[in-house]
Each structure stands twice: as C-alpha cells, then as structure tokens.
C-alpha atoms as a PDB file:
ATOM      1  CA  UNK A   1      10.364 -19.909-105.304  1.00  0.00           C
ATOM      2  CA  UNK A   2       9.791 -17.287-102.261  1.00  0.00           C
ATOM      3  CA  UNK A   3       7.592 -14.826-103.007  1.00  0.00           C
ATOM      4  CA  UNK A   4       7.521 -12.364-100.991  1.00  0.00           C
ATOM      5  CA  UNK A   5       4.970 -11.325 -98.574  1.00  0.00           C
ATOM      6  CA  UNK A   6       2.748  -8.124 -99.766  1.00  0.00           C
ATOM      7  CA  UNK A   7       2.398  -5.353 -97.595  1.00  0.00           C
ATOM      8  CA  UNK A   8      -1.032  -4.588 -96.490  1.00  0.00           C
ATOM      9  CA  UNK A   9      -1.717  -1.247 -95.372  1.00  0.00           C
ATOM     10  CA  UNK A  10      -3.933  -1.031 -92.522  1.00  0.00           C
ATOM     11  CA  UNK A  11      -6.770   0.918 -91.905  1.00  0.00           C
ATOM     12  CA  UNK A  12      -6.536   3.198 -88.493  1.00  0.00           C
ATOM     13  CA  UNK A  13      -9.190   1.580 -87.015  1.00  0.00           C
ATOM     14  CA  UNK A  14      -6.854  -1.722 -86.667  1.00  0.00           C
ATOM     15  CA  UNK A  15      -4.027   0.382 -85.747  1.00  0.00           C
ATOM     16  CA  UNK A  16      -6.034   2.031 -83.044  1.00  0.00           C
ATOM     17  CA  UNK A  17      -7.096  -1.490 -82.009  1.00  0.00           C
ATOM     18  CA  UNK A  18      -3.137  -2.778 -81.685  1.00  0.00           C
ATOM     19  CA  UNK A  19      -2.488  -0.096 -79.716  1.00  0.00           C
ATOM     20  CA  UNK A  20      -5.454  -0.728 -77.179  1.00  0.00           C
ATOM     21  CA  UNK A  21      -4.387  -4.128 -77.119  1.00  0.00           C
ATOM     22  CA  UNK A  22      -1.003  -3.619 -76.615  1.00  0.00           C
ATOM     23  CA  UNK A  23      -1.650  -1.196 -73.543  1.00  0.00           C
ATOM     24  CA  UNK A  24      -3.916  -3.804 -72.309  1.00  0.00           C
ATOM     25  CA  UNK A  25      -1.196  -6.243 -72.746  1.00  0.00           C
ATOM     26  CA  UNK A  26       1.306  -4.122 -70.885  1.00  0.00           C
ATOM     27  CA  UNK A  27      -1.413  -4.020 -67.958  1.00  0.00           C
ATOM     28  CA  UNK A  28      -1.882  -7.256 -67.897  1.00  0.00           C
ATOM     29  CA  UNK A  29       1.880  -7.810 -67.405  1.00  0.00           C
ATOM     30  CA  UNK A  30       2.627  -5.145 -65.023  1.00  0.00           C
ATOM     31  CA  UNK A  31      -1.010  -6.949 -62.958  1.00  0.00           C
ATOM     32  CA  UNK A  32       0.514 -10.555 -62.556  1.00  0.00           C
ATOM     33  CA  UNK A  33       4.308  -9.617 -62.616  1.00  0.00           C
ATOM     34  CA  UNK A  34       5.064  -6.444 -61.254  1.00  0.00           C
ATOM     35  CA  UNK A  35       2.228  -5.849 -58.591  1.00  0.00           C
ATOM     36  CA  UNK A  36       2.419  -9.463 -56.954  1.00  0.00           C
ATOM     37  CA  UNK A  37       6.433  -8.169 -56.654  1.00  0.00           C
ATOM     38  CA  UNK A  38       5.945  -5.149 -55.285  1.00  0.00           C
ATOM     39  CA  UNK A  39       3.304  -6.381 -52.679  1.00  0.00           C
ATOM     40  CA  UNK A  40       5.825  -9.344 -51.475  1.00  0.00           C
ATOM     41  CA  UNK A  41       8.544  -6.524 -50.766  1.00  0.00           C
ATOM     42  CA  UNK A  42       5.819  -3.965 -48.971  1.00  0.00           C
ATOM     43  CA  UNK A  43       4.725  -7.585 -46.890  1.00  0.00           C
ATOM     44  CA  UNK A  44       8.296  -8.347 -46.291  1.00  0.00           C
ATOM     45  CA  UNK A  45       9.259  -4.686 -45.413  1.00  0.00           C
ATOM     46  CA  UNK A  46       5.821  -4.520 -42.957  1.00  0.00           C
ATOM     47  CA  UNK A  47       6.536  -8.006 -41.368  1.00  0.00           C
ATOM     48  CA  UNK A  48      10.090  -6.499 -40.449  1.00  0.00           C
ATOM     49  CA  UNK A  49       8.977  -3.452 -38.911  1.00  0.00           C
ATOM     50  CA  UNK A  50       6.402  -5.453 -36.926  1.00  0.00           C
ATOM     51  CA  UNK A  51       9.286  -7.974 -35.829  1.00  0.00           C
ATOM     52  CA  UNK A  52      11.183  -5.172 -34.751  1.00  0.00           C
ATOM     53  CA  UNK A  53       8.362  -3.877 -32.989  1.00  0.00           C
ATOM     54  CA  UNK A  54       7.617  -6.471 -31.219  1.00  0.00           C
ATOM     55  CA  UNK A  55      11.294  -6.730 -30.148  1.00  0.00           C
ATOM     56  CA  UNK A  56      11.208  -3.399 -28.854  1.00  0.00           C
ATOM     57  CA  UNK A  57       7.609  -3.861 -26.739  1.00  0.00           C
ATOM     58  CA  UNK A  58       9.404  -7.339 -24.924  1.00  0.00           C
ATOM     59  CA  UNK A  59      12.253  -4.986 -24.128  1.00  0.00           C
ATOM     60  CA  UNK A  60       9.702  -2.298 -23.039  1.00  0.00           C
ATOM     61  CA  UNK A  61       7.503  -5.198 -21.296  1.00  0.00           C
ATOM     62  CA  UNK A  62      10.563  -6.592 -19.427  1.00  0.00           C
ATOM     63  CA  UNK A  63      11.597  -3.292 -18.062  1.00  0.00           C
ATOM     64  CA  UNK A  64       8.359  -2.473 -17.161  1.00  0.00           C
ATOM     65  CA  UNK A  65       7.505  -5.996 -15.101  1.00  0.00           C
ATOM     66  CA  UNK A  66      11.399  -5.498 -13.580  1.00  0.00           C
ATOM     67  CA  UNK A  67      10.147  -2.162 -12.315  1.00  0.00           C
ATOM     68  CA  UNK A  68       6.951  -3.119 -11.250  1.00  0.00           C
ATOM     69  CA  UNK A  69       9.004  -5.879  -9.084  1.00  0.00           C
ATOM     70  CA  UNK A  70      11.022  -2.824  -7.940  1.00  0.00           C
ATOM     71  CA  UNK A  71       8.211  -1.171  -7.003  1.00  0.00           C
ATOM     72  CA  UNK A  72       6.365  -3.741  -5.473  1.00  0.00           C
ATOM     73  CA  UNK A  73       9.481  -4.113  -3.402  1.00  0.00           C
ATOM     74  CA  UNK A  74       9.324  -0.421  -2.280  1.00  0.00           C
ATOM     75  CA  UNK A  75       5.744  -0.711  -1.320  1.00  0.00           C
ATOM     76  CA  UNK A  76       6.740  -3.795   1.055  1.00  0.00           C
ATOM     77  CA  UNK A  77       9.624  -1.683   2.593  1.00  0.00           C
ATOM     78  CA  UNK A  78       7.424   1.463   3.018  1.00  0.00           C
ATOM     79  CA  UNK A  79       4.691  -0.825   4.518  1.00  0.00           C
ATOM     80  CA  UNK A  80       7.292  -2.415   7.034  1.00  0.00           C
ATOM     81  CA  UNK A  81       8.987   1.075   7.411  1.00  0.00           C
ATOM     82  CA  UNK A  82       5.586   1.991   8.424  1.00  0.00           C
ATOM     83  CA  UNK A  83       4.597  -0.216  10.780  1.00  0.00           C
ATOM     84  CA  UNK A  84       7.918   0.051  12.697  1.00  0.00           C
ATOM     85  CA  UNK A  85       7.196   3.399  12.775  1.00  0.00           C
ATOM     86  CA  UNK A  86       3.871   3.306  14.263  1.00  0.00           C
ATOM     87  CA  UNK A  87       4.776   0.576  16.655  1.00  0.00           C
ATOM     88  CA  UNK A  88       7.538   3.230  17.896  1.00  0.00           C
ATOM     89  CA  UNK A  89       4.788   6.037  18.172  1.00  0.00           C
ATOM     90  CA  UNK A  90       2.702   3.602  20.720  1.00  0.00           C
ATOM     91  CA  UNK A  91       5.626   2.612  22.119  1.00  0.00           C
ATOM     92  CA  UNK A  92       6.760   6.549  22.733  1.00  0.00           C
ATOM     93  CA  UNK A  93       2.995   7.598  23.673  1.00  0.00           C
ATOM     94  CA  UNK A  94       3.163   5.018  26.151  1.00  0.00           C
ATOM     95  CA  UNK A  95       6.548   5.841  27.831  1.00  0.00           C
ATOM     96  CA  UNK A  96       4.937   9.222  27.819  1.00  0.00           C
ATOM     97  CA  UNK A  97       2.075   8.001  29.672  1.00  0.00           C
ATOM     98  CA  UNK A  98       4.407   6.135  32.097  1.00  0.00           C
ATOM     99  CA  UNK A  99       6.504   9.655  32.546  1.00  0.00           C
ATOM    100  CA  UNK A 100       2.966  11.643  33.397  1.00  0.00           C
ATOM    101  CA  UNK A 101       2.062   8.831  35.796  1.00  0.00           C
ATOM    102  CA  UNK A 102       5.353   9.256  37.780  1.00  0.00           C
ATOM    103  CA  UNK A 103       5.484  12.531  37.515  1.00  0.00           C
ATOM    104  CA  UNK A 104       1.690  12.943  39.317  1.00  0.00           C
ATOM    105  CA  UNK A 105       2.708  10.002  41.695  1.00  0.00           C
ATOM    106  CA  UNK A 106       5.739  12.071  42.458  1.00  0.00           C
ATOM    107  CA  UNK A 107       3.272  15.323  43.050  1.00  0.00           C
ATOM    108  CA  UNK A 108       1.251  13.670  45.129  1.00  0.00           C
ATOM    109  CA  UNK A 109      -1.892  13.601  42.992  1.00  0.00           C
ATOM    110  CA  UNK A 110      -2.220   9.718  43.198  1.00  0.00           C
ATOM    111  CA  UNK A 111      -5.781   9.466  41.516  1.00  0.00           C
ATOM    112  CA  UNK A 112      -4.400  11.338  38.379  1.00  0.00           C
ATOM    113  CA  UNK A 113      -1.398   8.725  38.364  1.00  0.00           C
ATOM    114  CA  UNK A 114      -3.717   5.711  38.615  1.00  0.00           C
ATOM    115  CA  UNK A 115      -6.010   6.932  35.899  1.00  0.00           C
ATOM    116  CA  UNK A 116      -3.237   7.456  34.034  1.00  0.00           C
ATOM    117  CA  UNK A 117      -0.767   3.833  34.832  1.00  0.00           C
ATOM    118  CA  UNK A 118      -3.931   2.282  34.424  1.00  0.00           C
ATOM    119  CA  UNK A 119      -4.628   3.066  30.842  1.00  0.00           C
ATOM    120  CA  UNK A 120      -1.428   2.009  29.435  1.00  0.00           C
ATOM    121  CA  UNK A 121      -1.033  -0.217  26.520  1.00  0.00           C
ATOM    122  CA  UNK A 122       1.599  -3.068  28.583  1.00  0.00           C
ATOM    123  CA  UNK A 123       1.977  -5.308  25.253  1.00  0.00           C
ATOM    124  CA  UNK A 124       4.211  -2.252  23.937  1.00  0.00           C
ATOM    125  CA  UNK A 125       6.747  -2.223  26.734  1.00  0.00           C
ATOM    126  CA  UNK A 126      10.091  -4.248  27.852  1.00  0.00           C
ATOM    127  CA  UNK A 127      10.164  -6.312  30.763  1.00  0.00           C
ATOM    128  CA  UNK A 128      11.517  -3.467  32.998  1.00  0.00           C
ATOM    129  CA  UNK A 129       9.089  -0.756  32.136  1.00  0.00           C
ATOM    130  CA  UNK A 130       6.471  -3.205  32.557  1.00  0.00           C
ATOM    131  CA  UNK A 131       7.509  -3.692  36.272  1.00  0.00           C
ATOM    132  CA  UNK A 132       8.013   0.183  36.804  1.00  0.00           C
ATOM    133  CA  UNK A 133       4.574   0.592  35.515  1.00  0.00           C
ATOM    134  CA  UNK A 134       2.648  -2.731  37.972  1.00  0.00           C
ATOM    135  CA  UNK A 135       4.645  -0.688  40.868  1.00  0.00           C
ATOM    136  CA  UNK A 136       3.585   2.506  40.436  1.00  0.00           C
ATOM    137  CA  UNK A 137       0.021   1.386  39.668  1.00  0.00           C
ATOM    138  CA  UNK A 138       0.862  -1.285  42.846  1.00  0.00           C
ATOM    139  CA  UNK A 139       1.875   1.769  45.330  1.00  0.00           C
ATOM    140  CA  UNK A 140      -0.766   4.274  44.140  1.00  0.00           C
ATOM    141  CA  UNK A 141      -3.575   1.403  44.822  1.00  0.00           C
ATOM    142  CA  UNK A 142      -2.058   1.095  48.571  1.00  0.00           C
ATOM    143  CA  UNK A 143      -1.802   4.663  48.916  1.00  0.00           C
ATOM    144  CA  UNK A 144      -5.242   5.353  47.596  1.00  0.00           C
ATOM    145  CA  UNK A 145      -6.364   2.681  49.588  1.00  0.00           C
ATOM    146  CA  UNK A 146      -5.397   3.902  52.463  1.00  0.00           C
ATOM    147  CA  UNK A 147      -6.011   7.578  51.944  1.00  0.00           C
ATOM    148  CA  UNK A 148     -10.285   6.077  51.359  1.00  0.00           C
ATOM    149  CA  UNK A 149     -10.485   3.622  53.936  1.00  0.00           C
ATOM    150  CA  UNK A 150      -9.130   6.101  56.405  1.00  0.00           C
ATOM    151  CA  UNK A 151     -11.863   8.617  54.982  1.00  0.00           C
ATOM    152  CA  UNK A 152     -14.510   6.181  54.665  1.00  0.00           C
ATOM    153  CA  UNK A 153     -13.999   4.791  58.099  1.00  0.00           C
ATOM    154  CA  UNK A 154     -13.864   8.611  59.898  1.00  0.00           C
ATOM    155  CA  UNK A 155     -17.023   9.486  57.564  1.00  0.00           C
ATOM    156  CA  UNK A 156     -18.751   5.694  59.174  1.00  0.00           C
ATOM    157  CA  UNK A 157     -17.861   6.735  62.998  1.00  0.00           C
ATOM    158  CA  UNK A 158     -18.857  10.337  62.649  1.00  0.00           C
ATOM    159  CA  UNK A 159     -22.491   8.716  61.302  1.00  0.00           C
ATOM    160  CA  UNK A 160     -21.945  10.184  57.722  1.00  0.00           C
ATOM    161  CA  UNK A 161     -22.581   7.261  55.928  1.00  0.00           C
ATOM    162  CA  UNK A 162     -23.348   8.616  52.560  1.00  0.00           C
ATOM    163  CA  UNK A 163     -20.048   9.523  52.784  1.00  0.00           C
ATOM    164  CA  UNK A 164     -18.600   6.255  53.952  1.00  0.00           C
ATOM    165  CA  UNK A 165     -20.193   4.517  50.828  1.00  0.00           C
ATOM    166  CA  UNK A 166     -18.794   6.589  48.563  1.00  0.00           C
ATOM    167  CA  UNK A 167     -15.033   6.574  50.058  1.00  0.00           C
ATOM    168  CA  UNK A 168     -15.109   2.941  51.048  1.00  0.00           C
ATOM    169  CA  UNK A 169     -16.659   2.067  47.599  1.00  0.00           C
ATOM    170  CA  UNK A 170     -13.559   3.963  46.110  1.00  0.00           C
ATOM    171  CA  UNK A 171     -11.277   2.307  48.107  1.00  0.00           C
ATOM    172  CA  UNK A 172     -12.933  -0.842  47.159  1.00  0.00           C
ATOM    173  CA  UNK A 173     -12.151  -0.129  43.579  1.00  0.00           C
ATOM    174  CA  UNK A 174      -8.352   0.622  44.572  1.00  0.00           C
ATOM    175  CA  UNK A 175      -7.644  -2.702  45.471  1.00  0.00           C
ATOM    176  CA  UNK A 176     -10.713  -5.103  44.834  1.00  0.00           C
ATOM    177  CA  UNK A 177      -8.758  -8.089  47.025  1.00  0.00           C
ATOM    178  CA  UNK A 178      -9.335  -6.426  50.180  1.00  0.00           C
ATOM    179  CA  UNK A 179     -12.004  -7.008  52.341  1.00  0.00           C
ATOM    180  CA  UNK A 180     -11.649  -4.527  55.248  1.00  0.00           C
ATOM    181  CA  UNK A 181     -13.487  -1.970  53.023  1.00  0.00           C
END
C-alpha cells in the first residue's frame, strides 16, 4: 500500500534559508553561464573594433608613406629647381660683370675693365663668352701695358725714378711675360 507522504510544515527559519539558497543558486548560475557569455561577445565585439582599426591605421599608414614619397619627391625638385636657379644667378652676375667690363673698356677707363674681366667666375660661361672675356682682358693688358711702360720709361729718362718703379711695376703686373718693363 502507498501511503502517502505527510506534509511537514516548516518553520520560517528553513524557508528563509531556501530562499538564500536559492538566490545563491541563481548567482551561481548567472557566474559560470551567463557572465563567461557575455564576456566572449564584449571580447568578440572589442577584437572587431580593433581589427577594424587596425584596417583603417594601414590605410592611414599607406597614404601617409605615399605622401611622404610625394613629398620627398617635391623636396628633390625644389632642391634641383634651386640649384638651376642659382647656377643662372652666377651665370647672370657674371654676364653682368662681362657687360661693365666692356662697357669701361669701351669708355676708356681700362684699369676699371681689367679689375673687373679679371674677377670673373669663367667656369659659368659658354665657349664664346669665354673668348669675349680672355680678349677684352687680352687688349686691356696691351693697352695698359703700353699706357705704363710709356709712363714708366718718360718718368726713368726725366730721372724720376720713384715714379718709374711704380709705373713699370704696374705694367709689369699687366702682362707678367714681358720683359722690356
């Protein structure tokens, strides 16, 4: 025969006590199954965003590195711009130089044209301006020459010879290859 089971009333302290453990129980479950859940999906949600991240930085890095290549490329044209341009400064301060000198050669001033011829940069100059410019420096030395051997010579015979040193010694320096000063 069954009998059946007699009902025991409880006192509230063991009531009390089911429901602490029953809370504790629903912790415990909501600990090892719910939290481990919901960290995976934050991990998986924060390894996406870093992926993506780290898409968008190589994007960012290759532009950057294309326009530092740019850049660098600009640099090298400025620098070659720049040295054309300076080589065409000397080259125009020269030509300037050679104008001046033909212009006092012209006047008649040949000491201010040899100073000047004389002090030109050749290296910067074609072939033909080079040959204007040993000319004109060639032609003011004989001229100058001339002009201080004649002076040093009348300075000698009229017993000035102070004064024959000094304008034989510059005609000297006019054209060092000739002995008759």
């Amino acid at each position: 025969t069954v009998q059946p089971v007699a009902f025991h009333e409880t006192s509230a302290f063991s009531g009390f006590l089911y429901i602490i453990l029953g809370i504790i129980m629903g912790i415990l479950v909501v600990w090892f199954l719910v939290v481990p859940s919901v960290k995976q999906e934050v991990s998986r949600t924060a390894n996406e965003q870093v992926a993506e991240l780290n898409t968008i930085i190589a994007k960012q890095t290759a532009e950057i590195e294309e326009k530092d290549a740019q850049i660098a490329g600009y640099d090298e044209s400025v620098t070659t711009v720049s040295q054309q341009l300076g080589q065409a400064s000397t080259k125009t301060g020269v030509m300037e130089q050679l104008v001046q000198g033909y212009n006092a050669f012209r006047s008649g001033n040949y000491e201010m044209a040899r100073s000047i011829l004389s002090t030109a940069d050749t290296t910067v100059l074609s072939p033909d301006a080079q040959a204007m410019l040993t000319n004109l420096l060639g032609d003011t030395s004989n001229i100058l020459y001339t002009t201080y051997l004649t002076a040093g010579v009348a300075a000698y015979n009229d017993d000035d010879y102070e004064g024959a040193i000094s304008w034989l010694t510059r005609a000297v320096e006019a054209k060092p290859d000739e002995y008759d000063a």
